[in-house]
Protein backbone atom coordinates (compact mmCIF):
# COMPACT_ATOMS: atom_id res chain seq x y z
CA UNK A 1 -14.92 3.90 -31.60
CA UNK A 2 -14.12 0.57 -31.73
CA UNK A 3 -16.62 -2.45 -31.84
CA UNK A 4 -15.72 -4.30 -28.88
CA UNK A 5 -15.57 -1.02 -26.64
CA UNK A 6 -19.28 -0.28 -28.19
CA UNK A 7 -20.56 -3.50 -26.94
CA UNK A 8 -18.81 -4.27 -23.41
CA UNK A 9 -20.66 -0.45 -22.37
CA UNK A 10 -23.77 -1.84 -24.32
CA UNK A 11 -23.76 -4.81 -22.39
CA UNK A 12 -22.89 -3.01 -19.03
CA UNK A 13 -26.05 -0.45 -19.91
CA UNK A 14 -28.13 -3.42 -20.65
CA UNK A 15 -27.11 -5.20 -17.11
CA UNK A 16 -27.46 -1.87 -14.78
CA UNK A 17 -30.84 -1.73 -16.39
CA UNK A 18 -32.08 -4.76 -15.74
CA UNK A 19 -31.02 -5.12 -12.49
CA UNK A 20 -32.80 -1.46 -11.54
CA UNK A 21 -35.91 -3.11 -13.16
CA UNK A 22 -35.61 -5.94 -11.46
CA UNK A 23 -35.20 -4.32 -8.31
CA UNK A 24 -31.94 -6.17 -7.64
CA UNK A 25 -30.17 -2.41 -7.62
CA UNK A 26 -31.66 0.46 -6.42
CA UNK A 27 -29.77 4.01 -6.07
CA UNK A 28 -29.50 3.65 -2.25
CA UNK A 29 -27.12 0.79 -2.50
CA UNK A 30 -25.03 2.92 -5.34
CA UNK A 31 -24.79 6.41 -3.56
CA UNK A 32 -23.39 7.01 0.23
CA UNK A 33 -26.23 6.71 2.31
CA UNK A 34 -26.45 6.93 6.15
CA UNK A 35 -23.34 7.94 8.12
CA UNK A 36 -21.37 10.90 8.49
CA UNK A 37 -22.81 12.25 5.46
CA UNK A 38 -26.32 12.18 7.16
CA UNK A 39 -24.91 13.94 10.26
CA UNK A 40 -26.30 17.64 11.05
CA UNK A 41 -23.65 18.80 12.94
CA UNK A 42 -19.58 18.92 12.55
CA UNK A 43 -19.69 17.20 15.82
CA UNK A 44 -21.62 14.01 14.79
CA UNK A 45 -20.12 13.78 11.62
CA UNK A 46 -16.52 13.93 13.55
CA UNK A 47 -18.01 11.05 16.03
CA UNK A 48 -19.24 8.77 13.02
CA UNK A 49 -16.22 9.10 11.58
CA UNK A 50 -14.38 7.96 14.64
CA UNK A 51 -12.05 11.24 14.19
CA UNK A 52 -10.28 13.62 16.80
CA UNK A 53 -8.22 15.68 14.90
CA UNK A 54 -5.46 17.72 15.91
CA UNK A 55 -4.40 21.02 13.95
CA UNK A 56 -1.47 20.81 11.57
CA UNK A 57 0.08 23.32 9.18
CA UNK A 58 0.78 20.55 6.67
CA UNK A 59 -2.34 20.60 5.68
CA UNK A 60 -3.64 23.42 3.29
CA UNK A 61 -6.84 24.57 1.68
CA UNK A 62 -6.80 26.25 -1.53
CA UNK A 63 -10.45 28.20 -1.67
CA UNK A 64 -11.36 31.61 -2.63
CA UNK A 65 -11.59 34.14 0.15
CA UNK A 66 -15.11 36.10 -1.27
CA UNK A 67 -17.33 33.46 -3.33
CA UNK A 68 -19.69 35.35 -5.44
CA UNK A 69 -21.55 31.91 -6.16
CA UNK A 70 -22.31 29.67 -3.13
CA UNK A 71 -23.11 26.79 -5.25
CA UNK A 72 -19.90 25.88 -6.63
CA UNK A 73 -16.80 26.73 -4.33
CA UNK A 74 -13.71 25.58 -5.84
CA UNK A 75 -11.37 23.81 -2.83
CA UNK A 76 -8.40 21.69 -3.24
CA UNK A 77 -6.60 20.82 -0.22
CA UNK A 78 -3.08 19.17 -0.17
CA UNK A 79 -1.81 17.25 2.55
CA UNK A 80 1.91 17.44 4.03
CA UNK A 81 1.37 14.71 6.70
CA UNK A 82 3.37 11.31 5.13
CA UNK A 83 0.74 8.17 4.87
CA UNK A 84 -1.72 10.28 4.20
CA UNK A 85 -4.78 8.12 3.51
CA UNK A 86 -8.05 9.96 3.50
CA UNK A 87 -9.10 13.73 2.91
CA UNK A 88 -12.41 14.80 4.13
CA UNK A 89 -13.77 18.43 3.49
CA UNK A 90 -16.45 20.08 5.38
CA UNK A 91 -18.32 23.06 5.85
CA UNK A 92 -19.05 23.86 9.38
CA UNK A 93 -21.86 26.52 8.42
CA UNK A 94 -24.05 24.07 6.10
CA UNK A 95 -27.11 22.11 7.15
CA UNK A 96 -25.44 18.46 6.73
CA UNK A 97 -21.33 19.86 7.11
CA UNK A 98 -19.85 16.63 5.29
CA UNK A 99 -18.99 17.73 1.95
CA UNK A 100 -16.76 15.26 0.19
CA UNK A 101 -14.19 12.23 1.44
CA UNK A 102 -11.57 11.08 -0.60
CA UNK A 103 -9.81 7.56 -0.18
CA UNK A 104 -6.26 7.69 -1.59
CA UNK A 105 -4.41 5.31 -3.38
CA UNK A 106 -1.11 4.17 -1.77
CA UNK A 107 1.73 6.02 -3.57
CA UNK A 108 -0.22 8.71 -4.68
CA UNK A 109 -0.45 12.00 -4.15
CA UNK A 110 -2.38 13.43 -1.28
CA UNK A 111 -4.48 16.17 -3.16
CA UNK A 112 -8.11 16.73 -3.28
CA UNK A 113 -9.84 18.70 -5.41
CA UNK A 114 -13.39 19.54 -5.67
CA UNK A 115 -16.35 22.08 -5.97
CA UNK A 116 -18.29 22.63 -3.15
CA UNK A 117 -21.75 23.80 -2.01
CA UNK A 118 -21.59 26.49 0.66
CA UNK A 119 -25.48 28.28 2.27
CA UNK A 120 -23.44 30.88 3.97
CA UNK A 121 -20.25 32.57 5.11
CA UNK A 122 -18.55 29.45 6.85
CA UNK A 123 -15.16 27.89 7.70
CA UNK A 124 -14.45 25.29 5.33
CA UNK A 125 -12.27 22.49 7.66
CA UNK A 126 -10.28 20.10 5.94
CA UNK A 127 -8.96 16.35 7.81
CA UNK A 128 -6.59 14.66 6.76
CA UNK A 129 -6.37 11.13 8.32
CA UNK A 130 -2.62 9.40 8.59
CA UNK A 131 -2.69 5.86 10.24
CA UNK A 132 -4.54 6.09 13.70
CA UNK A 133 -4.30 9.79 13.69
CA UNK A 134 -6.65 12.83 11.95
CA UNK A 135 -5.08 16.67 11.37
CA UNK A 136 -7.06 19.86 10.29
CA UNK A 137 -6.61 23.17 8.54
CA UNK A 138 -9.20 25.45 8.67
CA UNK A 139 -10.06 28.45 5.98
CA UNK A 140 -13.23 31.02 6.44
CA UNK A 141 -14.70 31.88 2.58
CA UNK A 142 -17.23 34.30 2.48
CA UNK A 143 -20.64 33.67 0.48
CA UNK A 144 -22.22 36.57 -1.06
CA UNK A 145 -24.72 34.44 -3.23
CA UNK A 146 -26.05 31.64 -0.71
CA UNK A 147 -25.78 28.23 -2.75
CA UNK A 148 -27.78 25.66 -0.32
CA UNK A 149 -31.36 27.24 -1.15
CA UNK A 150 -30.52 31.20 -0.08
């Protein structure tokens, strides 16, 4: 490792430190709080979000059909739609459905790819949102092993 790289994360350690010390930072302000991610329902989450989605076959979810392990369900979903600019994934079945949203780059690729947590059998309902407009694909994966507490 070089000496310079050593001391700029030193110095970055040092400042995130001191300002959670200081009370300047707390992890509220750092993680996504409030929102669509605090929504109970698929229905409130879609309102907070501002999204009406339509359903699209150029949108697909890669997920196992049987998941022997609730707590980490691999997805990736791929979106056909051009301008693609955000990829959300949820789980209709779990107590706050809002799983993951992804912001993508401009130029880049419109792939997600994530683990998720899954209580129970549930569809797992990817949006993909394109300018003004949202699309969905839907895919059901069966839990055997419940990952959110079962």
């Amino acid at each position: 490792m070089k000496r310079r790289t050593f001391l700029q994360g030193t110095l970055a350690a040092s400042a995130a430190g001191l300002a959670v010390s200081a009370g300047l930072l707390t992890p509220s302000m750092v993680m996504a709080e409030g929102g669509a991610f605090d929504a109970k329902t698929m229905e409130d989450a879609l309102k907070t979000m501002a999204l009406t989605p339509e359903d699209s076959a150029d949108i697909k979810i890669k997920a196992p059909e049987i998941a022997e392990n609730g707590a980490v369900v691999p997805v990736t979903v791929t979106s056909g739609v051009a301008g693609t600019t955000e990829i959300s994934i949820f789980v209709d079945g779990n107590p706050t459905p809002l799983a993951a949203t992804f912001i993508m780059g401009e130029g880049t690729q419109p792939e997600a790819s994530t683990r998720i947590k899954m209580g129970k059998t549930a569809n797992v309902v990817a949006i993909a949102k394109a300018g003004e407009k949202s699309y969905t694909a839907k895919q059901e994966v069966k839990v055997t092993i419940g990952g959110c507490g079962g």
